[in-house]
PDB file of N, CA and C in Angstrom:
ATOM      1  N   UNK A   1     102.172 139.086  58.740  1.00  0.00           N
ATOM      2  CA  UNK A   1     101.201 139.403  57.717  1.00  0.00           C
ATOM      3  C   UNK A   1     100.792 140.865  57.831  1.00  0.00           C
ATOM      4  N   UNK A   2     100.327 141.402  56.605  1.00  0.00           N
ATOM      5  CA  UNK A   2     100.069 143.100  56.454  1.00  0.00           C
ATOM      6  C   UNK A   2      98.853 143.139  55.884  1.00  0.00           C
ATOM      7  N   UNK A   3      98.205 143.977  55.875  1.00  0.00           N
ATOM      8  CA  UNK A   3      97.051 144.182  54.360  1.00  0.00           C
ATOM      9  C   UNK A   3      97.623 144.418  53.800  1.00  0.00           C
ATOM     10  N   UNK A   4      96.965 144.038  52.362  1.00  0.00           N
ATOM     11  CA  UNK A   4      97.344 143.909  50.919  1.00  0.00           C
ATOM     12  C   UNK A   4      95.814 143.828  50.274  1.00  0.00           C
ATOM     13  N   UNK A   5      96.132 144.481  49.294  1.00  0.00           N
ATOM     14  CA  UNK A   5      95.177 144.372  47.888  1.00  0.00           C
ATOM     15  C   UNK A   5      95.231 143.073  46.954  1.00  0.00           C
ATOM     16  N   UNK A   6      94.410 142.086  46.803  1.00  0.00           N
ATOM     17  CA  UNK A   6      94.871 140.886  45.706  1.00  0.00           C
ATOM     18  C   UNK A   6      95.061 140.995  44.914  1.00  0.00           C
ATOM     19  N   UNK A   7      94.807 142.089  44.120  1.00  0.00           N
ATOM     20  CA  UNK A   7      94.744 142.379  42.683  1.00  0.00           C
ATOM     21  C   UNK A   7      95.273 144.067  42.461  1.00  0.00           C
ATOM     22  N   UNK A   8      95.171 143.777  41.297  1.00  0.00           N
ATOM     23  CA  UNK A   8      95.848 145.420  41.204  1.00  0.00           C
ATOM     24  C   UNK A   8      94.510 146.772  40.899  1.00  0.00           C
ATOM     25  N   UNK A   9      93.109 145.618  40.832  1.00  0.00           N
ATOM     26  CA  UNK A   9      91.767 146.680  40.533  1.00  0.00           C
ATOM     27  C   UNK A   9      91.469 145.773  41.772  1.00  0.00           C
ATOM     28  N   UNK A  10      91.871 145.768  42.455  1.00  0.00           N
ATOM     29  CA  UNK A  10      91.131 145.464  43.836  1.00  0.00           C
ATOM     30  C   UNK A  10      90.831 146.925  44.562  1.00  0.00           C
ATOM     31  N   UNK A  11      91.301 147.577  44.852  1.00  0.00           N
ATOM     32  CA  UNK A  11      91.019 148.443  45.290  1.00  0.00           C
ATOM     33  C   UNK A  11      90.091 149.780  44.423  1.00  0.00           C
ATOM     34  N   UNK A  12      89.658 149.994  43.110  1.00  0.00           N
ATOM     35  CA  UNK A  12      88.698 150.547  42.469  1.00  0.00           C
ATOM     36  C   UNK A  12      87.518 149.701  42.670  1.00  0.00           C
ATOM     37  N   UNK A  13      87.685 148.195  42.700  1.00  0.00           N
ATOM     38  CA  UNK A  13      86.330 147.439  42.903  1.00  0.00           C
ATOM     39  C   UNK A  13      85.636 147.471  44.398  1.00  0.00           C
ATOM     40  N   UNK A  14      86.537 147.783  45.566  1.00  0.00           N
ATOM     41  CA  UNK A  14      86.114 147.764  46.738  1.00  0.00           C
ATOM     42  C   UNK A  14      85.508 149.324  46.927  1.00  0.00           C
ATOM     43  N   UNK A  15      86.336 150.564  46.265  1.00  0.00           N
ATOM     44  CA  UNK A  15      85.571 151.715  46.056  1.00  0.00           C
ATOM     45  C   UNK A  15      84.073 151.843  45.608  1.00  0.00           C
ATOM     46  N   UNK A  16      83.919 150.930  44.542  1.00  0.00           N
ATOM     47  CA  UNK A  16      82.823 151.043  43.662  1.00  0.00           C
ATOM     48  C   UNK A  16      81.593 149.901  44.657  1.00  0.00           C
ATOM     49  N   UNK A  17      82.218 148.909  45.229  1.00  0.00           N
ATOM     50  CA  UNK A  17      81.245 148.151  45.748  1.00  0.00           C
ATOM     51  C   UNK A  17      80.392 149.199  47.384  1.00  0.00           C
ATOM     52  N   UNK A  18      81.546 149.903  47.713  1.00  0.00           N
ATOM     53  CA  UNK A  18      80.925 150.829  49.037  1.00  0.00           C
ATOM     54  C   UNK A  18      80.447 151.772  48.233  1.00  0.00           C
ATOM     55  N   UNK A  19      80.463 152.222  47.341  1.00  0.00           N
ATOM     56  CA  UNK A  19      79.432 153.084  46.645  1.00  0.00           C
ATOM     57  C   UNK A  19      78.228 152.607  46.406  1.00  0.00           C
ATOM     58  N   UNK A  20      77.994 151.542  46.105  1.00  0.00           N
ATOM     59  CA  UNK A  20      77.261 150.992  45.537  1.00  0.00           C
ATOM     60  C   UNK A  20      75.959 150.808  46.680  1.00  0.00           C
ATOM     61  N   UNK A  21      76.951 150.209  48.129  1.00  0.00           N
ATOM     62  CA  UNK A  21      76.222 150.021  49.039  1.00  0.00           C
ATOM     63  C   UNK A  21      75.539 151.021  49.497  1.00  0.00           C
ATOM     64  N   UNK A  22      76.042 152.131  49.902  1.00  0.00           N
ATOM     65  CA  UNK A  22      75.690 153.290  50.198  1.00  0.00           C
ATOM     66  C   UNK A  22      74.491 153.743  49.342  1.00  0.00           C
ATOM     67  N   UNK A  23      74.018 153.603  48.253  1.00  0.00           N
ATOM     68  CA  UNK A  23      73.679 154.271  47.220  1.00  0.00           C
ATOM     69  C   UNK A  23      72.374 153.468  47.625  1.00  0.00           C
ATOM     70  N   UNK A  24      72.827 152.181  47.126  1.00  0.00           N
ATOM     71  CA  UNK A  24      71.131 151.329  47.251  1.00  0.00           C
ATOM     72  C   UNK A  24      71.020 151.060  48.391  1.00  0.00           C
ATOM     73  N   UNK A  25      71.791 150.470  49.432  1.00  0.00           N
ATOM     74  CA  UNK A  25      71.542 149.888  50.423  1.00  0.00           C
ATOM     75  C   UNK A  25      71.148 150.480  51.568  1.00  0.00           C
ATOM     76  N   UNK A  26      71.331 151.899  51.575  1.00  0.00           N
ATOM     77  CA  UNK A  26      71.197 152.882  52.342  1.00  0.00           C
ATOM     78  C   UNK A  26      71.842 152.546  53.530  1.00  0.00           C
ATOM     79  N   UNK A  27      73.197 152.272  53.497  1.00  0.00           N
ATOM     80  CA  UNK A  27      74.532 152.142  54.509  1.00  0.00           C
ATOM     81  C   UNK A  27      75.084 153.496  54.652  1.00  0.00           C
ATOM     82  N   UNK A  28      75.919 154.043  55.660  1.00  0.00           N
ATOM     83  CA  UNK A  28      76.543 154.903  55.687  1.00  0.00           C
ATOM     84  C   UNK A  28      77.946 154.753  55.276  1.00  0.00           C
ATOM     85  N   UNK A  29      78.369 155.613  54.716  1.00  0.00           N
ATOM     86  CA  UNK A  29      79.861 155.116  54.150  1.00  0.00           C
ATOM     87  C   UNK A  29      80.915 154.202  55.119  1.00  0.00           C
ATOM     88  N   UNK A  30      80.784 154.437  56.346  1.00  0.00           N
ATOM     89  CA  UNK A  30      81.231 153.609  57.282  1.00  0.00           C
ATOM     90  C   UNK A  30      81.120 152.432  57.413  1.00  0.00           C
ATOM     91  N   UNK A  31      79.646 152.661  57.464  1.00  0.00           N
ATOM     92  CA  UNK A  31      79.123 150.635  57.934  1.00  0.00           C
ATOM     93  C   UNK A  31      79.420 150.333  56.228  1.00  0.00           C
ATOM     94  N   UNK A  32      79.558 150.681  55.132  1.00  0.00           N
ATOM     95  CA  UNK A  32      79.642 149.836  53.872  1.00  0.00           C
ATOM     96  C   UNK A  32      81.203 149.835  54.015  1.00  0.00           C
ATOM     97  N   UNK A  33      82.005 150.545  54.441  1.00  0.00           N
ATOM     98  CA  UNK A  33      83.712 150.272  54.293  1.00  0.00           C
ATOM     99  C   UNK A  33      83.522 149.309  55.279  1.00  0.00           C
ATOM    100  N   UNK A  34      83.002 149.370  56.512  1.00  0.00           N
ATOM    101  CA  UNK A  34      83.401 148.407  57.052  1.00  0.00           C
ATOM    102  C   UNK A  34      82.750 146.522  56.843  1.00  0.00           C
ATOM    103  N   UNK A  35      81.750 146.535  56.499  1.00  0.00           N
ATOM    104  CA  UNK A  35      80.997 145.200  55.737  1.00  0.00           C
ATOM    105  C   UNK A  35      81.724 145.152  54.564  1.00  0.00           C
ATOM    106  N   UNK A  36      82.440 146.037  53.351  1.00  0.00           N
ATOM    107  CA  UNK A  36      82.962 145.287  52.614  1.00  0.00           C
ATOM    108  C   UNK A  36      84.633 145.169  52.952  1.00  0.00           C
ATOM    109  N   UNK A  37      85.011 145.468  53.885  1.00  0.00           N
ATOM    110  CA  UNK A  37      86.361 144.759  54.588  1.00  0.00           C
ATOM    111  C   UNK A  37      86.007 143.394  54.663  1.00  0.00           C
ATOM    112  N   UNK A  38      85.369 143.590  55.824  1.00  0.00           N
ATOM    113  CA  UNK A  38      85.150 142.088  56.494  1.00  0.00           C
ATOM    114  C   UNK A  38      84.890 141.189  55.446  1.00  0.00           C
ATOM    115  N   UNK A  39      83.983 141.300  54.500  1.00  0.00           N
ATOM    116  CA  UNK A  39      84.135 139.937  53.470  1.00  0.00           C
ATOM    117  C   UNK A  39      85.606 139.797  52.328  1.00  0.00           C
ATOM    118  N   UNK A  40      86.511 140.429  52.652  1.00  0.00           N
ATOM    119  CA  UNK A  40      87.804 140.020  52.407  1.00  0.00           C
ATOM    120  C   UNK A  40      87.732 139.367  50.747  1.00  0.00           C
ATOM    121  N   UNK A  41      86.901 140.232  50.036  1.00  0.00           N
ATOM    122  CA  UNK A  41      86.775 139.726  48.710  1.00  0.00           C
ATOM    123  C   UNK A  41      88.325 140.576  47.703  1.00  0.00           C
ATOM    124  N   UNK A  42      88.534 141.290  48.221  1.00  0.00           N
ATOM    125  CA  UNK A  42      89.580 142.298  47.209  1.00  0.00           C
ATOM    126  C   UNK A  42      90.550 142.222  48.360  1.00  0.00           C
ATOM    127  N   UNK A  43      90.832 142.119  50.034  1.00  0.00           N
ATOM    128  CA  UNK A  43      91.844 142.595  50.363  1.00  0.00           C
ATOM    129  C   UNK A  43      91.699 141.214  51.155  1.00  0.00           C
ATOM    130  N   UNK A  44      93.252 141.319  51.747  1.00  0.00           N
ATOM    131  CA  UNK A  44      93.591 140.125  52.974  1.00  0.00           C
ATOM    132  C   UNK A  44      93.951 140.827  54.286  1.00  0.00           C
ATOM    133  N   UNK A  45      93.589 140.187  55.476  1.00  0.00           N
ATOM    134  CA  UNK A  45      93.629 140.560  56.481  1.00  0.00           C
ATOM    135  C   UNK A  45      93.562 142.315  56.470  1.00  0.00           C
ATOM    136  N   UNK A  46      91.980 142.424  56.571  1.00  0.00           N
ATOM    137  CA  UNK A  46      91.170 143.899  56.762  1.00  0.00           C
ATOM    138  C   UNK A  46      91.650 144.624  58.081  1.00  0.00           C
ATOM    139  N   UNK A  47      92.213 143.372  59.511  1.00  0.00           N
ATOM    140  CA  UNK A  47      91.987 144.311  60.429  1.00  0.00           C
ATOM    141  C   UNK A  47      93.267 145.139  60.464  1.00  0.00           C
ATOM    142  N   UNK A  48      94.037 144.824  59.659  1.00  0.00           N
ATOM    143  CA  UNK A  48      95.095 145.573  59.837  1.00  0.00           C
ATOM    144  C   UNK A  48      95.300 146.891  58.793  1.00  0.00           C
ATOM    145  N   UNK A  49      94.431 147.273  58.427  1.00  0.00           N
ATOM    146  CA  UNK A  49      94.500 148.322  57.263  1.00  0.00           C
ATOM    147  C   UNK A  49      94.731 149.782  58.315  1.00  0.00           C
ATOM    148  N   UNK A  50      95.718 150.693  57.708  1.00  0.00           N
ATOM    149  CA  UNK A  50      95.883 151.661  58.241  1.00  0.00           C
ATOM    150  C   UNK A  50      94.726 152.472  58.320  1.00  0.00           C
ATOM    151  N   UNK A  51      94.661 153.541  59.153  1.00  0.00           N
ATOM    152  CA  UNK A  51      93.875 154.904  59.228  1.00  0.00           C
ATOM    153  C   UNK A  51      94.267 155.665  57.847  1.00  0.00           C
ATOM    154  N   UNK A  52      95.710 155.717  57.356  1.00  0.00           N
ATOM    155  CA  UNK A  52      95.524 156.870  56.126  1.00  0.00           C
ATOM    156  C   UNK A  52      94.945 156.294  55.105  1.00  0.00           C
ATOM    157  N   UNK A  53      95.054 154.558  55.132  1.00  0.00           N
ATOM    158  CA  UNK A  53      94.261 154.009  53.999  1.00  0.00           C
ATOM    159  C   UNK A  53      92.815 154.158  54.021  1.00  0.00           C
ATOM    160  N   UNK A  54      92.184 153.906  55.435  1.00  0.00           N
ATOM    161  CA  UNK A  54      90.498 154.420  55.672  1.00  0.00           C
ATOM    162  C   UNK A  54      90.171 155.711  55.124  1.00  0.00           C
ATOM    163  N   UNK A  55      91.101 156.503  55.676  1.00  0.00           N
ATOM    164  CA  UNK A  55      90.533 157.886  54.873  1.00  0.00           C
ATOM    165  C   UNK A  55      90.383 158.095  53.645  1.00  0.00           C
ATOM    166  N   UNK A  56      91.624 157.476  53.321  1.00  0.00           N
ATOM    167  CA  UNK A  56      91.508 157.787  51.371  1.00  0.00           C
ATOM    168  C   UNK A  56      90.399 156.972  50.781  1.00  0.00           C
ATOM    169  N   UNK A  57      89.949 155.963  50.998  1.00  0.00           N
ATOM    170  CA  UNK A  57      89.197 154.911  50.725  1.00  0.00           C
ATOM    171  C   UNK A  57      87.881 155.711  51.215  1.00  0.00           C
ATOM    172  N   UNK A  58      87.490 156.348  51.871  1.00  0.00           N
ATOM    173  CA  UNK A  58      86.096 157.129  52.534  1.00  0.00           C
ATOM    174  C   UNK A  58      86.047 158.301  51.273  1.00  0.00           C
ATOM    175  N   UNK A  59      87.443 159.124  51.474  1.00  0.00           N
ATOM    176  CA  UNK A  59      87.426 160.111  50.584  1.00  0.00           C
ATOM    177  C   UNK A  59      86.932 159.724  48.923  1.00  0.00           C
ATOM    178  N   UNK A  60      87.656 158.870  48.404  1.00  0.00           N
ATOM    179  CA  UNK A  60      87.547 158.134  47.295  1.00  0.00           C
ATOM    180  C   UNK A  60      85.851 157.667  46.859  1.00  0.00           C
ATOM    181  N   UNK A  61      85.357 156.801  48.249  1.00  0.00           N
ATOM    182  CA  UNK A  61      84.501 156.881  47.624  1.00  0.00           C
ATOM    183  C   UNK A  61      82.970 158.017  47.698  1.00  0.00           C
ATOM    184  N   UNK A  62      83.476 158.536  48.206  1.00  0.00           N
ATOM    185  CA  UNK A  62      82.330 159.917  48.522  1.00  0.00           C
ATOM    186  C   UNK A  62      82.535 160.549  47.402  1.00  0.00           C
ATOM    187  N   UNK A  63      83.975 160.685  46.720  1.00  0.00           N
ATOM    188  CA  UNK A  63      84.276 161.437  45.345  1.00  0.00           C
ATOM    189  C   UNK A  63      82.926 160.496  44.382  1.00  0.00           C
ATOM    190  N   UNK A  64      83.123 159.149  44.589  1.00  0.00           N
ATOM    191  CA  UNK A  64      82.065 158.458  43.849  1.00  0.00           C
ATOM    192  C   UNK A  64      80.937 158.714  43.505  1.00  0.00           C
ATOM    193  N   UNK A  65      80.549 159.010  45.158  1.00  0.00           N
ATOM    194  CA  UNK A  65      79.086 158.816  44.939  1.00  0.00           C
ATOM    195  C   UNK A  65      78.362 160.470  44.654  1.00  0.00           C
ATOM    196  N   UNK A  66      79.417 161.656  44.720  1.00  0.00           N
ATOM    197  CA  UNK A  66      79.056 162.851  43.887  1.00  0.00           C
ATOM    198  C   UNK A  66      78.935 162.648  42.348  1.00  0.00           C
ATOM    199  N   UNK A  67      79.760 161.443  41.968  1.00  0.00           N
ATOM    200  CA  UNK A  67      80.180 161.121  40.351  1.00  0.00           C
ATOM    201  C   UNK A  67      78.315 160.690  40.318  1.00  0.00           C
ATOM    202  N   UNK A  68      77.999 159.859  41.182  1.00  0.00           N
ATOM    203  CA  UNK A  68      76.730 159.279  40.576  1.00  0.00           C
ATOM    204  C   UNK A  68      75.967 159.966  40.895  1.00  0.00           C
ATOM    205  N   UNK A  69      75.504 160.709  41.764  1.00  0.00           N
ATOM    206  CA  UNK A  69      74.550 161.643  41.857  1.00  0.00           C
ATOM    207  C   UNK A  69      74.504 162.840  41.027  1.00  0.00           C
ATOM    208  N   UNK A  70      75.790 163.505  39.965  1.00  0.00           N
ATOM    209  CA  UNK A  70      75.983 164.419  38.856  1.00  0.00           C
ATOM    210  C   UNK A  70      74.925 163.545  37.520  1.00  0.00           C
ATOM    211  N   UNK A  71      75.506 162.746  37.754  1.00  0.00           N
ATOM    212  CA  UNK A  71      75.057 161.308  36.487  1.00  0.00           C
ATOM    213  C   UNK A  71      73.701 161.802  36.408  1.00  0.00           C
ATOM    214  N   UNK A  72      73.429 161.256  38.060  1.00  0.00           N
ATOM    215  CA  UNK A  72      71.852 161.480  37.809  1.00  0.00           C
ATOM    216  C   UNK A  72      70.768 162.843  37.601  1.00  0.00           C
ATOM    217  N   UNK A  73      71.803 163.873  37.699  1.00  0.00           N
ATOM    218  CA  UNK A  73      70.791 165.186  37.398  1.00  0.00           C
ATOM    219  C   UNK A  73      71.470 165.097  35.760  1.00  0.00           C
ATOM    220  N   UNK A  74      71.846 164.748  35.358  1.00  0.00           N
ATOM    221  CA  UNK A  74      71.851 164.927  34.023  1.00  0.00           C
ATOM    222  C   UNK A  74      71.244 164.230  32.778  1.00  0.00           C
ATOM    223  N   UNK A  75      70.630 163.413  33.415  1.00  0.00           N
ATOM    224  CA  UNK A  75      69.903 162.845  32.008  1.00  0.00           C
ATOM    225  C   UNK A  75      68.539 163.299  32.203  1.00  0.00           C
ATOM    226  N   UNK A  76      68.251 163.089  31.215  1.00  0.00           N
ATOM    227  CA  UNK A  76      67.149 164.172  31.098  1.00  0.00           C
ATOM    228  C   UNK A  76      65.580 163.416  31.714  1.00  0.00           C
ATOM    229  N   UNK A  77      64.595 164.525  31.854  1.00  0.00           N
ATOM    230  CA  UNK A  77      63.529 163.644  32.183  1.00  0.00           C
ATOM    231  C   UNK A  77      63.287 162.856  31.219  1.00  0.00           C
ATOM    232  N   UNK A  78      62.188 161.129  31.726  1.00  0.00           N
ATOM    233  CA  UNK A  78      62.329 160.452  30.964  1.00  0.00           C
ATOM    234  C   UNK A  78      63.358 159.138  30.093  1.00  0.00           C
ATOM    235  N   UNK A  79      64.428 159.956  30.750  1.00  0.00           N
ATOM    236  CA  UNK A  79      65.698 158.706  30.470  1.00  0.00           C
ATOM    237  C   UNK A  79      65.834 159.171  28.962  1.00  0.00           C
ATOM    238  N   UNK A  80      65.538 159.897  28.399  1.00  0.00           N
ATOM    239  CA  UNK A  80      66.165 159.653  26.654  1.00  0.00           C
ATOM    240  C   UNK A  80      66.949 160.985  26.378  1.00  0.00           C
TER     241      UNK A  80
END
């Protein structure tokens, strides 16, 4: 057995869910890659995921969470 992705947006949804964590949960990108491994919702057998896949997956989602923090200086005060 290898890791694998179940789906073919499995891996944008596991990006977006460690963003997510990070964001509200106030996780460090680490402890959220690593809590959303372990619940094995998008991938199978987590412990075997490479190092170049960790990185890109860290990188990826840090690209994220600049995406949401741009978001948020841009709307205006007020929300409208």
């Amino acid at each position: 057995m290898k890791f694998h992705w179940i789906k073919s947006t499995s891996r944008a949804c596991f990006i977006s869910a460690v963003a997510i964590r990070v964001h509200v949960g106030k996780m460090t990108i680490d402890q959220a890659i690593d809590h959303t491994l372990s619940l094995e919702r998008q991938c199978k057998n987590p412990h075997l995921i490479s190092q170049r896949e960790l990185k890109s997956l860290k990188r990826e989602a840090e690209d994220q969470l600049h995406k949401i923090q741009e978001t948020r200086r841009a709307v205006p005060a007020g929300g409208r």
